[in-house]
PDB file of N, CA and C in Angstrom:
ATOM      1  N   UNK A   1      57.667-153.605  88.997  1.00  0.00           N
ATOM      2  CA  UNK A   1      57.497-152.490  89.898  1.00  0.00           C
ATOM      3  C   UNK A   1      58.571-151.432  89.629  1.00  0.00           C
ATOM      4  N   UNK A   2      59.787-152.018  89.622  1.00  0.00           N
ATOM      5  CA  UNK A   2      60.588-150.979  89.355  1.00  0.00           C
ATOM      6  C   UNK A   2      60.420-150.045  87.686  1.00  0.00           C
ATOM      7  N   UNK A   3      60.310-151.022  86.652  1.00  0.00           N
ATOM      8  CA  UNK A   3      59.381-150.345  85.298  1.00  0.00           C
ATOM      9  C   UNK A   3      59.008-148.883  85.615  1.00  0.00           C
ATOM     10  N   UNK A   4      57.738-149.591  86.618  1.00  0.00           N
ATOM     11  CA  UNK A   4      55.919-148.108  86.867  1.00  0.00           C
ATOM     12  C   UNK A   4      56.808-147.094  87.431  1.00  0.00           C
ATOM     13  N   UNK A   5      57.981-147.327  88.570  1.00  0.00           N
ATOM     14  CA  UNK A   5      58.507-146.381  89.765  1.00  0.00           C
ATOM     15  C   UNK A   5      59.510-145.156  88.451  1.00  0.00           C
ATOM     16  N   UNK A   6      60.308-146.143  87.361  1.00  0.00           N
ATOM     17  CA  UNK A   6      60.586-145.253  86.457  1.00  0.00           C
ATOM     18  C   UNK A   6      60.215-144.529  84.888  1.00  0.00           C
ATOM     19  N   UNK A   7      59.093-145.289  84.822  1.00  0.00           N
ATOM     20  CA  UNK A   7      57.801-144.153  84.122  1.00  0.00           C
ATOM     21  C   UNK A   7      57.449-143.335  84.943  1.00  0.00           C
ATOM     22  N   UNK A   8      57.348-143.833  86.214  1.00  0.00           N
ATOM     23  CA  UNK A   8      56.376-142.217  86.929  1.00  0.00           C
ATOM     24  C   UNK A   8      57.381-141.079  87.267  1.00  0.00           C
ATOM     25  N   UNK A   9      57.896-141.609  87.396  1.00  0.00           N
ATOM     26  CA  UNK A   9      59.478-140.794  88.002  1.00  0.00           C
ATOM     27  C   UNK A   9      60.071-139.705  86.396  1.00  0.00           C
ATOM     28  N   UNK A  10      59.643-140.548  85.150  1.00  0.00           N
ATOM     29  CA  UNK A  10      60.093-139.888  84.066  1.00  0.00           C
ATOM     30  C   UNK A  10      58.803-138.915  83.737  1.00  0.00           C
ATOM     31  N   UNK A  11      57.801-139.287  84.221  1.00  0.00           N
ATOM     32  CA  UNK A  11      56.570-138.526  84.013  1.00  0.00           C
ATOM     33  C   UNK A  11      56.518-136.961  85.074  1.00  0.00           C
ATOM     34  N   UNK A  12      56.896-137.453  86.119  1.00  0.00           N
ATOM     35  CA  UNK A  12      57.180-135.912  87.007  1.00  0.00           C
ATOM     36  C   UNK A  12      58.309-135.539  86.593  1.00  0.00           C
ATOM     37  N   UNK A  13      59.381-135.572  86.340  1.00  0.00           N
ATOM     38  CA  UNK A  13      60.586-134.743  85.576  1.00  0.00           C
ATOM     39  C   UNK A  13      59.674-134.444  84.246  1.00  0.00           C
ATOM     40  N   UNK A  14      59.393-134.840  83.581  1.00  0.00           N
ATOM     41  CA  UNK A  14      58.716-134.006  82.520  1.00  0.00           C
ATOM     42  C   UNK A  14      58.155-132.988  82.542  1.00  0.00           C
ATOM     43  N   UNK A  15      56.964-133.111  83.572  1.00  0.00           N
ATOM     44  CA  UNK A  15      55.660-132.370  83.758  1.00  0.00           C
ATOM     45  C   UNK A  15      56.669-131.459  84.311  1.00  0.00           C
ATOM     46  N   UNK A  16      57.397-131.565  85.264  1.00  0.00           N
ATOM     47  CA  UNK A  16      58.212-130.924  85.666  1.00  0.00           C
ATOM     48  C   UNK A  16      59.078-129.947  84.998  1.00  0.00           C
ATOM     49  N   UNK A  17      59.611-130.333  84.069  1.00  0.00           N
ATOM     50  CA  UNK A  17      60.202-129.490  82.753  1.00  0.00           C
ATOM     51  C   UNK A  17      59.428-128.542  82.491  1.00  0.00           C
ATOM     52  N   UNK A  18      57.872-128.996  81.419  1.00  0.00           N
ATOM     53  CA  UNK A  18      57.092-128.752  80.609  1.00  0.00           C
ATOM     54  C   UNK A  18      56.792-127.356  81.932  1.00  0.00           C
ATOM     55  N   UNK A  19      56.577-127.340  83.005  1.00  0.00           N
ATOM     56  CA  UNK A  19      56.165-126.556  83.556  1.00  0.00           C
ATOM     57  C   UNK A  19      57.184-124.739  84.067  1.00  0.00           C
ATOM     58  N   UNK A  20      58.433-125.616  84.349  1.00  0.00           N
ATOM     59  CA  UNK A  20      59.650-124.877  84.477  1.00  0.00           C
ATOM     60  C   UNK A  20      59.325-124.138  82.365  1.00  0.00           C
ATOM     61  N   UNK A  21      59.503-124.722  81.789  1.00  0.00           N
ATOM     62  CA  UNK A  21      59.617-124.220  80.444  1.00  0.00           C
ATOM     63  C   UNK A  21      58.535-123.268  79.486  1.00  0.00           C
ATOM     64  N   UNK A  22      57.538-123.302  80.460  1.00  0.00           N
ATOM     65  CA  UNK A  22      56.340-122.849  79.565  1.00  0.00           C
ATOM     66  C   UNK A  22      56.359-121.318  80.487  1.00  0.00           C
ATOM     67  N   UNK A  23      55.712-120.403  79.712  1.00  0.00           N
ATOM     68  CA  UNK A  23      55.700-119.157  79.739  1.00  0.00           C
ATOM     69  C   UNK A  23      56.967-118.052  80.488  1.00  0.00           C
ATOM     70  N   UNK A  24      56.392-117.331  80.856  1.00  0.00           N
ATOM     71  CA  UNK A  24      57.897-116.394  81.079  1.00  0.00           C
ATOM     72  C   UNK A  24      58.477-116.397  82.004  1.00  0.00           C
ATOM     73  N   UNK A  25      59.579-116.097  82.257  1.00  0.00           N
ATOM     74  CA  UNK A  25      60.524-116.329  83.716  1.00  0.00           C
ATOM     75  C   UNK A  25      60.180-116.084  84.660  1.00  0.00           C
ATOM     76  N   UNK A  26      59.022-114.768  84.657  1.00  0.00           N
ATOM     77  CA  UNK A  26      59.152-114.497  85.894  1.00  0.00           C
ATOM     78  C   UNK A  26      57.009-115.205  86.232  1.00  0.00           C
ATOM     79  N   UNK A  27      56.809-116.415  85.074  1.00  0.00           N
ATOM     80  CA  UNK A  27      55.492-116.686  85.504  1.00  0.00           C
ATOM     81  C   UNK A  27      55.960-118.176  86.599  1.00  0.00           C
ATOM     82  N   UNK A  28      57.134-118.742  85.981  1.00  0.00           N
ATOM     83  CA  UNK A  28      57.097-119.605  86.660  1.00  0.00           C
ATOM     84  C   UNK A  28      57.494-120.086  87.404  1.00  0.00           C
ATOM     85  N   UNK A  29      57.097-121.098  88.335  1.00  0.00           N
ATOM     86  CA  UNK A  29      56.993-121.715  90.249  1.00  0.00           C
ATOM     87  C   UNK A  29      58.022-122.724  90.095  1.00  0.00           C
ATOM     88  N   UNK A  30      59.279-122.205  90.946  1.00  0.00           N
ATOM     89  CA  UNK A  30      60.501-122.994  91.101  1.00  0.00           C
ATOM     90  C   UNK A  30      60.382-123.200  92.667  1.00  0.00           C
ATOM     91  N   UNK A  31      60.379-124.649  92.751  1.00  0.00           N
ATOM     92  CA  UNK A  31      60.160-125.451  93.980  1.00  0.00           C
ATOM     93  C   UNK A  31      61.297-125.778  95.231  1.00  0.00           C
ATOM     94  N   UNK A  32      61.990-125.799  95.911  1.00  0.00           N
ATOM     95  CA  UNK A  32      62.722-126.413  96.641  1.00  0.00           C
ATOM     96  C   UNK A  32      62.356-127.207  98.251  1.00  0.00           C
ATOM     97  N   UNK A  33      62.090-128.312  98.044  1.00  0.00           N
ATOM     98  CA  UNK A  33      61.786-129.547  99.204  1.00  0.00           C
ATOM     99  C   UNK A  33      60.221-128.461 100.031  1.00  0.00           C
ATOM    100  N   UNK A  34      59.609-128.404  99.286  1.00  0.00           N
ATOM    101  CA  UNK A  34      57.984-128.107  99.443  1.00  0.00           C
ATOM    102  C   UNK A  34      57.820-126.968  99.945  1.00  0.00           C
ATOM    103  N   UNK A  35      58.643-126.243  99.225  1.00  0.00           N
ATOM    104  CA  UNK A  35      59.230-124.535  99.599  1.00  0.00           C
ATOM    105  C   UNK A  35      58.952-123.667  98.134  1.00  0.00           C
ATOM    106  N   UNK A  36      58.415-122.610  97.748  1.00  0.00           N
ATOM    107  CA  UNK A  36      58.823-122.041  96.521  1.00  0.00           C
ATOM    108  C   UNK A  36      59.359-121.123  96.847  1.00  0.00           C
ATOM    109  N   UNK A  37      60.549-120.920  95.722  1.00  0.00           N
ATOM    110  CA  UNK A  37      61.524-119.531  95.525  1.00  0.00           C
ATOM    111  C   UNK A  37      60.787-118.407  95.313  1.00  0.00           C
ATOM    112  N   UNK A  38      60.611-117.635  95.898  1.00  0.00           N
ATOM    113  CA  UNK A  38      60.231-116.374  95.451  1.00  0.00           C
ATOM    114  C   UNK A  38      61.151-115.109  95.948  1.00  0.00           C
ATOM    115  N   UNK A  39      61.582-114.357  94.980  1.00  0.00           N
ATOM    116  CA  UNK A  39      62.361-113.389  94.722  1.00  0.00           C
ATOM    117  C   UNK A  39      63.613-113.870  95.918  1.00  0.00           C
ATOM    118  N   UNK A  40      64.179-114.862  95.906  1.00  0.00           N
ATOM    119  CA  UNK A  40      65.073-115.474  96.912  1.00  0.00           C
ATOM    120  C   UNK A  40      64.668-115.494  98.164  1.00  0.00           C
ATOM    121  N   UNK A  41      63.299-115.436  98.366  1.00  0.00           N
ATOM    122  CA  UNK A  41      62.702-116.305  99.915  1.00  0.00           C
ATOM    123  C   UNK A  41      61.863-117.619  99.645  1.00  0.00           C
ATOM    124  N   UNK A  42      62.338-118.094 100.430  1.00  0.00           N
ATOM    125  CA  UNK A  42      61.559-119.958 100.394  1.00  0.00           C
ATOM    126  C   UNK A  42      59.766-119.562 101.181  1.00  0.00           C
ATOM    127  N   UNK A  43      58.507-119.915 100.814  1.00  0.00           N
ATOM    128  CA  UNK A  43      57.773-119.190 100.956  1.00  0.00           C
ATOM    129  C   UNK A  43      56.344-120.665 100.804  1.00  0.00           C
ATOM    130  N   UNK A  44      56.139-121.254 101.765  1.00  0.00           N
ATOM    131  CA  UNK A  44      55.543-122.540 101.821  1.00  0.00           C
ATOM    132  C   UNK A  44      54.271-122.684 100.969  1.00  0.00           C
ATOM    133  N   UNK A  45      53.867-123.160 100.539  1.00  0.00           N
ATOM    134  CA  UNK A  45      52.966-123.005  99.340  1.00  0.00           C
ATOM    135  C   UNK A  45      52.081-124.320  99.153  1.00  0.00           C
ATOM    136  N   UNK A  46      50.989-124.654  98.999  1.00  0.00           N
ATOM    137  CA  UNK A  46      50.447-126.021  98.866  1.00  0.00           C
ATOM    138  C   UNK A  46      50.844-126.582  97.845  1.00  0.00           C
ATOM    139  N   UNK A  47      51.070-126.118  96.539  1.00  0.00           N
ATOM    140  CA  UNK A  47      51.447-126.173  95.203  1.00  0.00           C
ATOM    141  C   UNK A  47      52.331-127.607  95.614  1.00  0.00           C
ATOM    142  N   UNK A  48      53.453-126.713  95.900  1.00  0.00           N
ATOM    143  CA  UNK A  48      55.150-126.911  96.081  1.00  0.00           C
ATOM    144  C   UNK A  48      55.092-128.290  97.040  1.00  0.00           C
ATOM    145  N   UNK A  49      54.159-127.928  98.302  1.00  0.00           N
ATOM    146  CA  UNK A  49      54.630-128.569  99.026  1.00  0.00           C
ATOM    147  C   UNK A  49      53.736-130.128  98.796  1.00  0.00           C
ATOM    148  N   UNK A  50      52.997-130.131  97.605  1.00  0.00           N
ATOM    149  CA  UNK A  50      52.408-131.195  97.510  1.00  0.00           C
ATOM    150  C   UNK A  50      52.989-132.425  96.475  1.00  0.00           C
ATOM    151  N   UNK A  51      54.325-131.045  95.492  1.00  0.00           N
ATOM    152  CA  UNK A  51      55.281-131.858  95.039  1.00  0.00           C
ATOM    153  C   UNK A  51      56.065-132.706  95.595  1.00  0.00           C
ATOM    154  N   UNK A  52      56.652-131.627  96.648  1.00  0.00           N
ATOM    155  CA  UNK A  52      57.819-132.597  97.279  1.00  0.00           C
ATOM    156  C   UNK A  52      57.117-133.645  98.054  1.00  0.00           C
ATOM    157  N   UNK A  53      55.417-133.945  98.677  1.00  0.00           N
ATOM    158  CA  UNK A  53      54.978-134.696  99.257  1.00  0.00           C
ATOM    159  C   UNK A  53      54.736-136.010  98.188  1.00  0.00           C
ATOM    160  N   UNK A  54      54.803-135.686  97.171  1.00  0.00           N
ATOM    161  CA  UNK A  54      54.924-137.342  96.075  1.00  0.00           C
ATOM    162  C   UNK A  54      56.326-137.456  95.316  1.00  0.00           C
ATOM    163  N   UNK A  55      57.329-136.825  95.494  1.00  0.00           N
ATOM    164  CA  UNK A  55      58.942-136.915  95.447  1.00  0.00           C
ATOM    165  C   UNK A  55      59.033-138.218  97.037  1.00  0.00           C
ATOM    166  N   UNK A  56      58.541-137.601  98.294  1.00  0.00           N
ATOM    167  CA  UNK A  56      59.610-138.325  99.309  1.00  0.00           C
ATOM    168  C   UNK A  56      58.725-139.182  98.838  1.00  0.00           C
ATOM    169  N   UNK A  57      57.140-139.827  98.672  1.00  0.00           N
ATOM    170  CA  UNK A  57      56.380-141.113  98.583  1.00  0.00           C
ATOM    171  C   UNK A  57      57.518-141.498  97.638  1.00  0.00           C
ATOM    172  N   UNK A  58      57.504-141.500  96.599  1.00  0.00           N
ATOM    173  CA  UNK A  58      58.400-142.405  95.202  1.00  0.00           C
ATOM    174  C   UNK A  58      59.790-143.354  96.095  1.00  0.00           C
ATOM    175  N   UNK A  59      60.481-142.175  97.430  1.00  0.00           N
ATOM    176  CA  UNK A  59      61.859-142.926  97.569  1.00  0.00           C
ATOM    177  C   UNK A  59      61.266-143.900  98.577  1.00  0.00           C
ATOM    178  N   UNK A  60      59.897-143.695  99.046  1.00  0.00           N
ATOM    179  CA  UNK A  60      59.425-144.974  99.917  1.00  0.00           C
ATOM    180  C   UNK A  60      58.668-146.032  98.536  1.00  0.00           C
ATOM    181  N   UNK A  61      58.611-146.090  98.257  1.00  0.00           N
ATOM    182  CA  UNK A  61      58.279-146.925  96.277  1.00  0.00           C
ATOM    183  C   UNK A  61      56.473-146.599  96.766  1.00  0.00           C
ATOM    184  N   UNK A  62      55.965-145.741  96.925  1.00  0.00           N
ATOM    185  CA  UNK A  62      54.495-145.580  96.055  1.00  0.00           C
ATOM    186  C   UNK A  62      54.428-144.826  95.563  1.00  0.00           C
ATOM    187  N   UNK A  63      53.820-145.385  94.157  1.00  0.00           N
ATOM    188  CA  UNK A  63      53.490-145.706  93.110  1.00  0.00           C
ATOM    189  C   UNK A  63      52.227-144.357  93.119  1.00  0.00           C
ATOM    190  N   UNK A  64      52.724-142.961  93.138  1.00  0.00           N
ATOM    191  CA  UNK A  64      51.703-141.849  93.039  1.00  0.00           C
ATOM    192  C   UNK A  64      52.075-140.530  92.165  1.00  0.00           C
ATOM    193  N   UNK A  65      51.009-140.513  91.328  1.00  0.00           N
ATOM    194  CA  UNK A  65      51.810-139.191  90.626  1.00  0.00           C
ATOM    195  C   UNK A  65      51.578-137.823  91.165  1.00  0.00           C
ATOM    196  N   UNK A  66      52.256-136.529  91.079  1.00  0.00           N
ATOM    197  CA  UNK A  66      52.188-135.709  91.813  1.00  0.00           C
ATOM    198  C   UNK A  66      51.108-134.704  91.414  1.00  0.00           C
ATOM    199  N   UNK A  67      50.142-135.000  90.208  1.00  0.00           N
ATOM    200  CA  UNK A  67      49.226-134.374  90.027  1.00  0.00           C
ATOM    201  C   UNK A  67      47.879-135.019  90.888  1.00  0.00           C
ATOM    202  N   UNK A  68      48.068-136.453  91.007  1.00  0.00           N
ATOM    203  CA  UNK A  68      46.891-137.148  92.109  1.00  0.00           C
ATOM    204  C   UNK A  68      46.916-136.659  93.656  1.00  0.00           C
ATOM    205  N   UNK A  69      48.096-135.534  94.113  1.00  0.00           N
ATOM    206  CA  UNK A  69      47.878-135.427  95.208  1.00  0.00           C
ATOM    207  C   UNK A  69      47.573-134.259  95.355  1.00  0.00           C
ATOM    208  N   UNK A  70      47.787-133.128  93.825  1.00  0.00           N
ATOM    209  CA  UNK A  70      47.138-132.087  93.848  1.00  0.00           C
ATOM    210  C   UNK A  70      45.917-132.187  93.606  1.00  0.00           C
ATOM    211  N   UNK A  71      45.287-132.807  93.132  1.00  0.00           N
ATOM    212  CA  UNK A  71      44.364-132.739  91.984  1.00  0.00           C
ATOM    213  C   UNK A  71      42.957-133.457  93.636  1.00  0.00           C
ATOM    214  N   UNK A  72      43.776-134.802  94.527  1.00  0.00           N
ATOM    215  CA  UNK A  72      42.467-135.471  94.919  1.00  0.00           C
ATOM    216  C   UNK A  72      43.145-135.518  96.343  1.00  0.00           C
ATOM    217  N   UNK A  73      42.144-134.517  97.271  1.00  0.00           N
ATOM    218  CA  UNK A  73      42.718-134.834  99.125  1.00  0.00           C
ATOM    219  C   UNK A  73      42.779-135.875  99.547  1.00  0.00           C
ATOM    220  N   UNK A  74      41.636-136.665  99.097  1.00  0.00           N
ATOM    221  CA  UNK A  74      42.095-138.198  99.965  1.00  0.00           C
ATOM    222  C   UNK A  74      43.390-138.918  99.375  1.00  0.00           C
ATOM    223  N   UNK A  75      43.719-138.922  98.226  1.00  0.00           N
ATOM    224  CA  UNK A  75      45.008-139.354  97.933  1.00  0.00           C
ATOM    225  C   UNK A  75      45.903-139.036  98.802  1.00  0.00           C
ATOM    226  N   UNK A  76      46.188-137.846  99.352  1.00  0.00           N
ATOM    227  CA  UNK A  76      47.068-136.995 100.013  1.00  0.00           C
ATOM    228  C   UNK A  76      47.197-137.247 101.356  1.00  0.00           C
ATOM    229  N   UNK A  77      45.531-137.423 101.524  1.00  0.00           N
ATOM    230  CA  UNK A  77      45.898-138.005 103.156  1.00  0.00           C
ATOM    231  C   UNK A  77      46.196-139.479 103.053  1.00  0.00           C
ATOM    232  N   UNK A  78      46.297-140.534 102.141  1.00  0.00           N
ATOM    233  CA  UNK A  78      46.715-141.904 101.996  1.00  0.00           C
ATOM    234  C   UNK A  78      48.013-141.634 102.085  1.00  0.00           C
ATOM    235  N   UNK A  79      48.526-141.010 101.091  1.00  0.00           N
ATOM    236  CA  UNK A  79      49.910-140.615 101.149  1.00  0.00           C
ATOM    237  C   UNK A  79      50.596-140.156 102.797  1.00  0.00           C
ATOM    238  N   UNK A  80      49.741-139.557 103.230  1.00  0.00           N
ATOM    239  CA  UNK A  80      50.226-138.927 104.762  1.00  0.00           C
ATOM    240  C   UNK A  80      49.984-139.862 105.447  1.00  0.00           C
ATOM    241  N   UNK A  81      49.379-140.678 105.257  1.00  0.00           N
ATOM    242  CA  UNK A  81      48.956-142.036 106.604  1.00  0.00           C
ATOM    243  C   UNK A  81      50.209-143.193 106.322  1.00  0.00           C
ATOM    244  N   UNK A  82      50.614-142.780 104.814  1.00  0.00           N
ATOM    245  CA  UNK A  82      51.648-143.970 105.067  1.00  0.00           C
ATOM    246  C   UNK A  82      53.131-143.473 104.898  1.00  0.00           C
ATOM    247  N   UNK A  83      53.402-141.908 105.430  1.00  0.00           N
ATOM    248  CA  UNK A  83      54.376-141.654 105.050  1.00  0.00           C
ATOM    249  C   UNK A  83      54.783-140.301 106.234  1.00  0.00           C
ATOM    250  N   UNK A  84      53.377-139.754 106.563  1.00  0.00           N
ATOM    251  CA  UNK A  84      53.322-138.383 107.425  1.00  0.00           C
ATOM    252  C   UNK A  84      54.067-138.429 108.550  1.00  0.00           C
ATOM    253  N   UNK A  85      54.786-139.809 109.228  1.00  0.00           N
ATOM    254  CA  UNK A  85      55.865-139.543 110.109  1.00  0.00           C
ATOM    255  C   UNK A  85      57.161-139.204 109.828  1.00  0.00           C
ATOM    256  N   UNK A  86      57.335-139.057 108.449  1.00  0.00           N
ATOM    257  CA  UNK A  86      58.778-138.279 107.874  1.00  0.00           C
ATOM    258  C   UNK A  86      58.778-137.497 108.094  1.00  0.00           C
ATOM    259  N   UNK A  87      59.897-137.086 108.778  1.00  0.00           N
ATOM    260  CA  UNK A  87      60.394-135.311 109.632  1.00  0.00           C
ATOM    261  C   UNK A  87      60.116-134.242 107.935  1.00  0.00           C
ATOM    262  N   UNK A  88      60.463-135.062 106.464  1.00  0.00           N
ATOM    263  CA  UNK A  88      60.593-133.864 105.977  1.00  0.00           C
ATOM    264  C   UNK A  88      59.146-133.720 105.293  1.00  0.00           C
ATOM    265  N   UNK A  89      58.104-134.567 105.623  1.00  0.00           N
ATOM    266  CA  UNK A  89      56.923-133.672 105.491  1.00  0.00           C
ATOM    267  C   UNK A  89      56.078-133.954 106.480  1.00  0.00           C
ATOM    268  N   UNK A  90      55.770-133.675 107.485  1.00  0.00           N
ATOM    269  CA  UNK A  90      55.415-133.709 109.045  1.00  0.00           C
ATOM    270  C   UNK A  90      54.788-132.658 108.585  1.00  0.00           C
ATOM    271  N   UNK A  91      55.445-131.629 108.550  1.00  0.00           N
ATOM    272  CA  UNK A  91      54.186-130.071 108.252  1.00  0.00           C
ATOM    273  C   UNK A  91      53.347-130.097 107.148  1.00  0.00           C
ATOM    274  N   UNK A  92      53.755-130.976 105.835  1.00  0.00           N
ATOM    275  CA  UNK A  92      52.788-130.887 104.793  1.00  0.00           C
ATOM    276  C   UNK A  92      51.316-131.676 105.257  1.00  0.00           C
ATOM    277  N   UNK A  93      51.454-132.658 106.428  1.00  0.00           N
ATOM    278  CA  UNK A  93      50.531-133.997 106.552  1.00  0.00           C
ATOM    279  C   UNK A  93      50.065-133.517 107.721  1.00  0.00           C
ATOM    280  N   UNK A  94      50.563-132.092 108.282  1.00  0.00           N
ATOM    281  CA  UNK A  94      49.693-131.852 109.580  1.00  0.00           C
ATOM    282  C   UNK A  94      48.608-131.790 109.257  1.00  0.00           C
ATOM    283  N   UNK A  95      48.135-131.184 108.355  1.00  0.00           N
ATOM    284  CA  UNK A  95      46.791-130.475 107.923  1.00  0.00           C
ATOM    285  C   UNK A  95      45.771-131.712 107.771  1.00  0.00           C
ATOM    286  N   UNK A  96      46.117-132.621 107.454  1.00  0.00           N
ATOM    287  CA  UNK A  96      45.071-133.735 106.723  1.00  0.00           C
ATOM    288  C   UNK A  96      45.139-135.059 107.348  1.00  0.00           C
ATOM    289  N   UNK A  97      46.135-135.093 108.583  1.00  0.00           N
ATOM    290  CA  UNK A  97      46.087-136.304 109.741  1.00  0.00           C
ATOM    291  C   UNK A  97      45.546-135.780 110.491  1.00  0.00           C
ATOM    292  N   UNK A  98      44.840-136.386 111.708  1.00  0.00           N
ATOM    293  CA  UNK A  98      44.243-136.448 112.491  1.00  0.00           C
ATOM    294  C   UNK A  98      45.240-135.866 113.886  1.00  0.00           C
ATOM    295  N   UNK A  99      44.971-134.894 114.720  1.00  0.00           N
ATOM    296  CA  UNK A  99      45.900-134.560 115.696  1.00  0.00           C
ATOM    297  C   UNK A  99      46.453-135.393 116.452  1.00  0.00           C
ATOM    298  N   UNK A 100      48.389-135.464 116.985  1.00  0.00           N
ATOM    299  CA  UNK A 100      48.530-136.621 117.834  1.00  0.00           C
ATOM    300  C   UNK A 100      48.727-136.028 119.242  1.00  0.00           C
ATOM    301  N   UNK A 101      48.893-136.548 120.051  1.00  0.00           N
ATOM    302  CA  UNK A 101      49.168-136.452 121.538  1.00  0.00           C
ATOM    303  C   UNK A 101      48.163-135.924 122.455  1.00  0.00           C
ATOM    304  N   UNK A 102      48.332-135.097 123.225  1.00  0.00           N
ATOM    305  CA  UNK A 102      47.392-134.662 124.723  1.00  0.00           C
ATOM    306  C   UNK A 102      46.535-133.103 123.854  1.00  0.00           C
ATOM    307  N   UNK A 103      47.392-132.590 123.028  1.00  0.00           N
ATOM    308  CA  UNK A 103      46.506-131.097 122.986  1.00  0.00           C
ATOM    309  C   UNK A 103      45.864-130.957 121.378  1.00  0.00           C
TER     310      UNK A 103
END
């Protein structure tokens, strides 16, 4: 288990690279905790915020790559059912959990 957790983990720093590295400075999407930089405002983005939503899964150990949660919604809401009570993506998993409380 630990092996898959650091192939996948070497596989999003890559993609991650490959993406930071490919075309021109000002084409490409620099991320911070499911935020993108733009012209120095943090600016919420599904992109971004679906990265950092398979970054926090990895430090809970599943085993998801961050193109399966762009790429397929139900992944995303699996991911949110077993993870969407983390304060730091509560807003990414609003959208795709089911509403809680009275309203």
């Amino acid at each position: 288990m630990t092996r898959i957790f650091a192939l996948t983990s070497a596989a999003l720093v890559w993609v991650g690279a490959m993406a930071i590295g490919s075309g021109s400075a000002e084409a490409r999407i620099v991320c911070d905790k499911g935020f993108r930089i733009l012209k120095g405002q943090r600016l919420g983005t599904p992109y971004c915020q679906d990265l950092y939503l398979a970054k926090v899964a990895h430090e809970f150990g599943v085993r998801v790559a961050a193109r399966e949660i762009l790429n397929n919604p139900n992944k995303k809401r699996e991911v949110c059912q077993f993870i969407g009570w983390d304060i730091r993506v509560q807003h990414i998993c609003d959208s795709v959990l089911p509403r809680r409380g009275p309203f």
